[in-house]
Protein backbone atom coordinates (compact mmCIF):
# COMPACT_ATOMS: atom_id res chain seq x y z
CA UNK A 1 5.97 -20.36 9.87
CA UNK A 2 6.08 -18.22 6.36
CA UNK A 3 5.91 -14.78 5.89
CA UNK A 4 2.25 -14.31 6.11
CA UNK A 5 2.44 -15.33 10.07
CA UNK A 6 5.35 -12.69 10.50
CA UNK A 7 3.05 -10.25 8.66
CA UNK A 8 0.48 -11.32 11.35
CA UNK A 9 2.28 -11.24 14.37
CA UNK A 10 3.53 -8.22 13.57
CA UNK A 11 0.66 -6.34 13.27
CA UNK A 12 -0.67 -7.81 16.34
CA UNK A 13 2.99 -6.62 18.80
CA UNK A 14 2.16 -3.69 17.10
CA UNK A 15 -0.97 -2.89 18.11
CA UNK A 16 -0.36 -2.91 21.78
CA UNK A 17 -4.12 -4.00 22.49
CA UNK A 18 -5.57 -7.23 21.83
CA UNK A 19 -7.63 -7.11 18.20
CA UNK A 20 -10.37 -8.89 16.53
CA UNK A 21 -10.19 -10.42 13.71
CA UNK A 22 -12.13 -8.14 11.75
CA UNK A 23 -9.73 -5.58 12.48
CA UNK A 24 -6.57 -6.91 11.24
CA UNK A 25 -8.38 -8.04 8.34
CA UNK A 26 -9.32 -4.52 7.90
CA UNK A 27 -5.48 -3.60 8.41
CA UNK A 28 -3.98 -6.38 6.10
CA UNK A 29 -6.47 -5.90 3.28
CA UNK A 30 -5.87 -2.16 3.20
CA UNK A 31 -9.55 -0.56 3.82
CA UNK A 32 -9.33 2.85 4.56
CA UNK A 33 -11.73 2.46 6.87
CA UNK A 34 -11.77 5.78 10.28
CA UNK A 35 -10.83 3.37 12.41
CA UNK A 36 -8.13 1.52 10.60
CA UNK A 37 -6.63 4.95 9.07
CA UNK A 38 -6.12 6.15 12.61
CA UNK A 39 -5.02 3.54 14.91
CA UNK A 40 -2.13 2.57 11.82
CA UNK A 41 -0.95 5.55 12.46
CA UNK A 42 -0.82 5.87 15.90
CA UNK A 43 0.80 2.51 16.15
CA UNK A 44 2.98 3.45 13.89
CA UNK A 45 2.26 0.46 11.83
CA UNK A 46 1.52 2.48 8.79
CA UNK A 47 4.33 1.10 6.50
CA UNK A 48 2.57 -2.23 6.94
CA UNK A 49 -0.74 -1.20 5.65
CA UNK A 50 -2.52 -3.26 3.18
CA UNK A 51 0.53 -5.34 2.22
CA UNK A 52 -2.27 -8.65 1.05
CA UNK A 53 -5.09 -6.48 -0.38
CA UNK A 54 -6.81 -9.89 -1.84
CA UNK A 55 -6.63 -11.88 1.71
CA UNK A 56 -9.90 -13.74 2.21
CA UNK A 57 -11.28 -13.33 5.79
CA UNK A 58 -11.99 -17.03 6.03
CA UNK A 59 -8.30 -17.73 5.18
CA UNK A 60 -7.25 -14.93 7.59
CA UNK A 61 -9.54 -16.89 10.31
CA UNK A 62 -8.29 -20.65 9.22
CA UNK A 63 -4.32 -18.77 10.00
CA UNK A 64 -5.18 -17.04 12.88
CA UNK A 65 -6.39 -20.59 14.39
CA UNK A 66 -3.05 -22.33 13.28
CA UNK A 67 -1.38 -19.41 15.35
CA UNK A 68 -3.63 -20.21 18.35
CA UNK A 69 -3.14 -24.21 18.23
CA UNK A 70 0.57 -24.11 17.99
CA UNK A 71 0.90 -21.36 20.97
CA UNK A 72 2.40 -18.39 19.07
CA UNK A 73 -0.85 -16.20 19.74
CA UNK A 74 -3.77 -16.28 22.20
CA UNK A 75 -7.53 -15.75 21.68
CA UNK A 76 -8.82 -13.66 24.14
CA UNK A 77 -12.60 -12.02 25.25
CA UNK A 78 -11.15 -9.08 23.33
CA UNK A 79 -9.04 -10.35 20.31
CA UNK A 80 -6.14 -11.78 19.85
CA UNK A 81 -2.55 -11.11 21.21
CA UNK A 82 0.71 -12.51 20.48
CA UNK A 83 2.03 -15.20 23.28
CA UNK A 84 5.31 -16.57 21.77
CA UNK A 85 8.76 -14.51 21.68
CA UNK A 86 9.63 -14.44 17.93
CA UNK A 87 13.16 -13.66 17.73
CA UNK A 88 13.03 -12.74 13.82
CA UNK A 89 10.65 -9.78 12.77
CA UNK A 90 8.68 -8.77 9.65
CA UNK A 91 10.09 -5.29 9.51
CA UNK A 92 13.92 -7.05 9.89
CA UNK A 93 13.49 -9.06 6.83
CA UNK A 94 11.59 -6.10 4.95
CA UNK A 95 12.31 -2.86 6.59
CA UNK A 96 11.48 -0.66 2.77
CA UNK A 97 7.83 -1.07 2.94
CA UNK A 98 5.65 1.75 2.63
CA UNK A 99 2.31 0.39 2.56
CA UNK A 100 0.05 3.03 3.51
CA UNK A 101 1.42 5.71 1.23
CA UNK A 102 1.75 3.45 -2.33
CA UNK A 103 -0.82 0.73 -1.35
CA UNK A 104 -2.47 0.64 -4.15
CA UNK A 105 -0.58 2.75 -6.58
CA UNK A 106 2.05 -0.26 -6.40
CA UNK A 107 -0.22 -3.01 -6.89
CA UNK A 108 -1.79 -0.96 -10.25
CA UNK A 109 2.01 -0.32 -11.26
CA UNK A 110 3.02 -3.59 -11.56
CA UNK A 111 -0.40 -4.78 -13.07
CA UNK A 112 0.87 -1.54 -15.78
CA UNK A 113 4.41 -2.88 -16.30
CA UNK A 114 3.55 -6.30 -16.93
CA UNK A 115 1.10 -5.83 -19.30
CA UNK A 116 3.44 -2.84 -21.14
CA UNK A 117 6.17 -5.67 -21.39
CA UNK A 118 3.80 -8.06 -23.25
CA UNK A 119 2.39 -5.81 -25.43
CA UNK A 120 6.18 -3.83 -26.33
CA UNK A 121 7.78 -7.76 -26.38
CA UNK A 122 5.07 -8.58 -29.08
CA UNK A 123 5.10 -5.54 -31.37
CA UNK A 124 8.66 -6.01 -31.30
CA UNK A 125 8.17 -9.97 -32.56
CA UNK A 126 4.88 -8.15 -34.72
CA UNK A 127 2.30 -10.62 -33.03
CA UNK A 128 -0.71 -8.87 -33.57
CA UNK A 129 -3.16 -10.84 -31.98
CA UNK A 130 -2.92 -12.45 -28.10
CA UNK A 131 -4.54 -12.75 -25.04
CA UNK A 132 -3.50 -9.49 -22.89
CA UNK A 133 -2.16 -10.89 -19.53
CA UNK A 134 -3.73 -8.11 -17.90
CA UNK A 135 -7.93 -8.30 -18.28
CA UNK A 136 -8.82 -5.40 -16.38
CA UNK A 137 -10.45 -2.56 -18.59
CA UNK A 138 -8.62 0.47 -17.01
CA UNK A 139 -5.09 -1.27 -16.96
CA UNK A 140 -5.19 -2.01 -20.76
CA UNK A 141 -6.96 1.98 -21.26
CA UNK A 142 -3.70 2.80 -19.74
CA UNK A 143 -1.48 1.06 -21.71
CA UNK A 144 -3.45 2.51 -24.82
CA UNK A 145 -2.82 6.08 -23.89
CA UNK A 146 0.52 4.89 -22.27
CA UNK A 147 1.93 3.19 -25.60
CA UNK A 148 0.55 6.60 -27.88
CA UNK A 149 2.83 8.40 -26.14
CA UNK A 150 6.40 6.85 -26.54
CA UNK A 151 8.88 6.70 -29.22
CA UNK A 152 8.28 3.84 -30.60
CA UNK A 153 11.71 3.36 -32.16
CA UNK A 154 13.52 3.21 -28.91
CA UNK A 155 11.03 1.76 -26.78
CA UNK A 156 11.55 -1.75 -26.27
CA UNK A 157 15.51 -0.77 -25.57
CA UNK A 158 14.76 2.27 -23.12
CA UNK A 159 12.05 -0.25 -21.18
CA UNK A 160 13.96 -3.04 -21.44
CA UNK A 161 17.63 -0.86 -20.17
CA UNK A 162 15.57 0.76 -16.87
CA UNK A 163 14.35 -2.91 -16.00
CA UNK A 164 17.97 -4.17 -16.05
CA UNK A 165 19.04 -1.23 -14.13
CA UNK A 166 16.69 -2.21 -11.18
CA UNK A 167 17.64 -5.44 -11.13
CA UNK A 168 21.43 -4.33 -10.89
CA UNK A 169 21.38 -1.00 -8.96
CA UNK A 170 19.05 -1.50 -6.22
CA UNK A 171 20.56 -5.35 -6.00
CA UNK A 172 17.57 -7.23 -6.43
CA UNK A 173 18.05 -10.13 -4.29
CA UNK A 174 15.80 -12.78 -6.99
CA UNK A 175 15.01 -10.94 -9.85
CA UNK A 176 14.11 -13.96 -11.22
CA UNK A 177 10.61 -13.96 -9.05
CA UNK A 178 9.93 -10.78 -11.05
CA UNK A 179 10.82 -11.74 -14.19
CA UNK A 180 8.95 -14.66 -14.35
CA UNK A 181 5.95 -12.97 -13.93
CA UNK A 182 6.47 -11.46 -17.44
CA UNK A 183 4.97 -12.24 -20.43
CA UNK A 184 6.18 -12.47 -24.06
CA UNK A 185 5.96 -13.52 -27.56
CA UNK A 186 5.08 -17.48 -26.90
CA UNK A 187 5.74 -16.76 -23.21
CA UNK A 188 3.13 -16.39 -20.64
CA UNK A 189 4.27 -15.13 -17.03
CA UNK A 190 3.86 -17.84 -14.45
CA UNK A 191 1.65 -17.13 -11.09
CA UNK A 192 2.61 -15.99 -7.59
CA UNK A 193 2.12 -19.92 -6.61
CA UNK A 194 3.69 -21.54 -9.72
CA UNK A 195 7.34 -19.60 -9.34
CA UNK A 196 7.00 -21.00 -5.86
CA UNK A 197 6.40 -24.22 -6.35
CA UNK A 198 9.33 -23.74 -9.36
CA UNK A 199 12.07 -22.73 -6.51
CA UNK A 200 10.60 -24.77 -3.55
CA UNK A 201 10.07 -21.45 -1.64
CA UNK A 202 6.80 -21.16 0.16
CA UNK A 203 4.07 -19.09 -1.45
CA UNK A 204 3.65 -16.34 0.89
CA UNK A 205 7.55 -15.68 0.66
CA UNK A 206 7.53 -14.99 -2.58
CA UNK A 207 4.94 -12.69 -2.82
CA UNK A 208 6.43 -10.60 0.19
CA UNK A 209 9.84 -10.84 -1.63
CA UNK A 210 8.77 -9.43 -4.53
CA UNK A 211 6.49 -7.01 -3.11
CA UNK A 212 8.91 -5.91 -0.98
CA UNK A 213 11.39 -5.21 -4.19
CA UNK A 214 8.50 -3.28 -5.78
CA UNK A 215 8.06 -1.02 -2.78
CA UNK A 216 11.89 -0.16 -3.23
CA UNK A 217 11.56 0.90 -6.58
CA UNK A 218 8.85 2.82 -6.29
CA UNK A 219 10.60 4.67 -3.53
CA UNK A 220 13.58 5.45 -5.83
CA UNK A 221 11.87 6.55 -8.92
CA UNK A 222 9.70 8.65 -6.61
CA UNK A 223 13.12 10.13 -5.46
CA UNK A 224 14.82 10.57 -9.15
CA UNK A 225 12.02 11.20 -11.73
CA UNK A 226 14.03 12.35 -14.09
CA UNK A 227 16.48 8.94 -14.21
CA UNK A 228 14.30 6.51 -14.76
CA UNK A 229 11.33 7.78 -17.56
CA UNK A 230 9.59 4.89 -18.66
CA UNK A 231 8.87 3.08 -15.26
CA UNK A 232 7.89 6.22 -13.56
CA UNK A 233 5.52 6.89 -16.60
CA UNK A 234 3.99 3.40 -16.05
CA UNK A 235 3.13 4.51 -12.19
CA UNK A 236 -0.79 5.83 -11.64
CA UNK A 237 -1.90 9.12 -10.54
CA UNK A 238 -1.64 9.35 -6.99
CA UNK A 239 -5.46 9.77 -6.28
CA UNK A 240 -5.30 5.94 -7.07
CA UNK A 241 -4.59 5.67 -3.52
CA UNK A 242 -7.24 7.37 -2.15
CA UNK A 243 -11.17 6.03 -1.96
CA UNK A 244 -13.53 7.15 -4.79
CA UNK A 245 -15.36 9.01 -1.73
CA UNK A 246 -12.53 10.75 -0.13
CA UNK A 247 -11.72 12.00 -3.75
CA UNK A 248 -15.05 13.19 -4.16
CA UNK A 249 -14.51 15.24 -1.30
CA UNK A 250 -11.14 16.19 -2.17
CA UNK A 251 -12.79 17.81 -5.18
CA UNK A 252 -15.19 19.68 -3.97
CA UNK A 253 -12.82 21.09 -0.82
CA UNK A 254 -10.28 22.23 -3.92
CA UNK A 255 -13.02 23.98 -5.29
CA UNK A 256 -14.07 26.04 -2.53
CA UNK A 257 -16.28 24.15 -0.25
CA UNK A 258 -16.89 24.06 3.55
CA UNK A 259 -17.45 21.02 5.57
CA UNK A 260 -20.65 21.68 5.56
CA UNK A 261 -21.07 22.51 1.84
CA UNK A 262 -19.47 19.40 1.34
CA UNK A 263 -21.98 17.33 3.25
CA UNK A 264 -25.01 19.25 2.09
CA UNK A 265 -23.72 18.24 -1.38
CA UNK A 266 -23.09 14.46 -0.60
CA UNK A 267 -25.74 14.28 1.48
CA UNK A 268 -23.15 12.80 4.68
CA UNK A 269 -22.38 13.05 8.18
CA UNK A 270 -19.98 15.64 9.42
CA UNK A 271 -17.67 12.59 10.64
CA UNK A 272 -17.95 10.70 7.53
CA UNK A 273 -16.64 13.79 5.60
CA UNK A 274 -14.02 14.03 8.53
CA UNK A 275 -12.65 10.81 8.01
CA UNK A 276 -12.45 11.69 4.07
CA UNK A 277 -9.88 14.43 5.33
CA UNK A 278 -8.41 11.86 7.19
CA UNK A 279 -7.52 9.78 4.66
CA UNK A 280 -6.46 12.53 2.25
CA UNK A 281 -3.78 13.95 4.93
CA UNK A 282 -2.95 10.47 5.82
CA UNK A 283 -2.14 9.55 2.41
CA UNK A 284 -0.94 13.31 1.10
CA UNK A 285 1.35 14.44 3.88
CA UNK A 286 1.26 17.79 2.97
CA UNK A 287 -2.26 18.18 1.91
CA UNK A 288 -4.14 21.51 3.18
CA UNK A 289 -7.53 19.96 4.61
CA UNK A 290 -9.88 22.17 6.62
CA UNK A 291 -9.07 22.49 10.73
CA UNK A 292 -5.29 21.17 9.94
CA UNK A 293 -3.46 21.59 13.88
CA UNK A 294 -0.31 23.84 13.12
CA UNK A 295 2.87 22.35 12.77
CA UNK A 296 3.49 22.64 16.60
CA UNK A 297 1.26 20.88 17.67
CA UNK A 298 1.71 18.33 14.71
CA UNK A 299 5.23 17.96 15.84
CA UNK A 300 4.30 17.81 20.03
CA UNK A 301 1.80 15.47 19.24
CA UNK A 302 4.20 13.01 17.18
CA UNK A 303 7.11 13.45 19.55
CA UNK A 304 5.83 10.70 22.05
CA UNK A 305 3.86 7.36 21.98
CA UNK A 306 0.34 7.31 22.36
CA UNK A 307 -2.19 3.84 23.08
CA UNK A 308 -4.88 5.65 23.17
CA UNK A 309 -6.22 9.61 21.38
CA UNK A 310 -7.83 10.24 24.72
CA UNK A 311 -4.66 10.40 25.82
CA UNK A 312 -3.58 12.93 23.32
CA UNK A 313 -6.69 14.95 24.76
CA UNK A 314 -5.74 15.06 28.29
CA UNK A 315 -2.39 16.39 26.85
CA UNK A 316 -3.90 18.99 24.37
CA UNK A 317 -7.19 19.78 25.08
CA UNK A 318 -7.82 22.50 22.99
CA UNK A 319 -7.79 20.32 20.04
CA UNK A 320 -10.97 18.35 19.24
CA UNK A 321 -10.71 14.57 18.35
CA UNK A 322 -10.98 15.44 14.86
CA UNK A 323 -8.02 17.52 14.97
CA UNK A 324 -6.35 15.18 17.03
CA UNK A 325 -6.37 12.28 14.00
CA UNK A 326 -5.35 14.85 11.77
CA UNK A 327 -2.43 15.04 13.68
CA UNK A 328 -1.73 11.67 14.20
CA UNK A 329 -1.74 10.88 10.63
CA UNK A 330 0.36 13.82 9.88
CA UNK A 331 3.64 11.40 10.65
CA UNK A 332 6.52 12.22 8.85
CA UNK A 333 5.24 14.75 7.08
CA UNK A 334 6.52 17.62 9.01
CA UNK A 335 10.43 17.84 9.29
């Protein structure tokens, strides 16, 4: 068993209720779906969010089979549910993820870092000409605008000072993982699967290890701007994290717009432009969307477990359902 069946199980003890596999594909892959965006956070799963955003569902199918034929979960009428005890958990071996909340923005970081190290490793060796390690368009823009506005004498010391300080403050466990995913000069960074194969470690545990690492930096630099400059200018803008659509709507709500100006203007359903607030307060904790509960209720709500939201009804039914997800996803953003 590697860390990809933890991740798996994990999400299913979580969930309470047997699931499909469309579901947890949905959950694992990170699409912000109504229905995902909710029921993470009422499961309080939310840290765990999109952790494999490039999982094919045929591969997620072939694992959830292996599962089933070697008795660690069940296939039932209704989905799947986990049958074997596993002594050792996911969230034991990486309790710092926070999947929901830098999903993306971590995944676009790293993609930003790696290609700022090749390109400030080969000005420094003045290699003008090389294949970028990174192909995407709006990574290397970045790095453009990025690399325009840094001092270009101190550069490769400042970047190359903070990335030793990671690796030696927050005790990076095997910074070589990371580093080898550099490139540099005649150097090209080797793959996810290659640096596994190189330490005899299986695949999937590498990737969690140094995804895991990343989610712990981000949390610290996120926590002291100021100390670390040139990593924390390499991270995205935090609508990164959202959908194009729920930033649409987050534009027009900023300028002044109702609900139903909103879905006049994008030509959507009332809940479609619901679950775009949703998503924003989900992801935004202290984002001021339209028909927000007070923080009362936020906090009643969030003081017990709920299965189901028509539970949370019975319990407060002056609230609509709407108002009820807003609330749900409102975790830990009211102290």
């Amino acid at each position: 068993m590697d860390m990809l069946d933890l991740y798996i199980i994990t999400i299913l003890k979580k969930s309470v209720t047997p699931r499909k596999m469309p579901f947890l594909h949905t959950i694992l892959v990170g699409r912000r779906t109504g229905q995902a965006v909710q029921d993470t956070h009422l499961f309080q799963m939310q840290h765990l969010f999109g952790l494999v955003p490039n999982l094919k569902a045929t591969f997620l199918e072939a694992r959830l089979t292996k599962l089933t034929k070697e008795g660690t979960i069940l296939a039932t009428e209704n989905g799947y549910i986990v049958q074997e005890e596993i002594t050792s958990t996911f969230e034991t071996v990486y309790p710092r993820f926070q999947g929901f909340a830098f999903q993306r923005l971590v995944f676009d970081f790293f993609a930003n870092l790696r290609l700022a190290v090749q390109v400030v490793s080969n000005k420094q060796h003045k290699l003008n000409y090389y294949l970028p390690v990174i192909r995407d368009k709006k990574i290397q823009q970045f790095i453009k605008n990025w690399l325009s506005k840094q001092n270009q004498a101190t550069l490769a010391d400042s970047l190359y000072r903070e990335l030793i300080r990671w690796f030696k403050e927050l005790e990076v466990t095997r910074p070589e993982f990371l580093v080898e995913r550099f490139s540099g000069r005649e150097l090209m960074g080797y793959t996810t699967e290659q640096i596994a194969t190189n330490y005899n470690q299986p695949k999937w545990n590498v990737y969690f290890e140094m995804l895991h690492e990343l989610h712990r930096l981000f949390a610290v630099i996120k926590q002291q701007a100021d100390e670390w400059t040139i990593l924390r200018s390499l991270i995205p803008s935090e609508l990164t994290a959202l959908t194009t659509s729920a930033v649409q709507t987050l534009s027009l709500w900023e300028n002044g717009a109702d609900i139903e100006t909103i879905e006049k203007i994008r030509n959507l359903k009332t809940s479609t432009i619901q679950d775009h607030f949703v998503e924003i307060r989900a992801t935004q904790k202290n984002a001021n969307v339209p028909c927000l509960p007070n923080e009362e209720l936020i906090k009643a709500i969030n003081s017990s477990d709920w299965h189901l939201l028509r539970e949370i009804k019975a319990a407060f039914p002056e609230l609509d359902y709407y108002q009820i997800r807003l609330a749900v996803v409102s975790r830990g953003g009211i102290e």
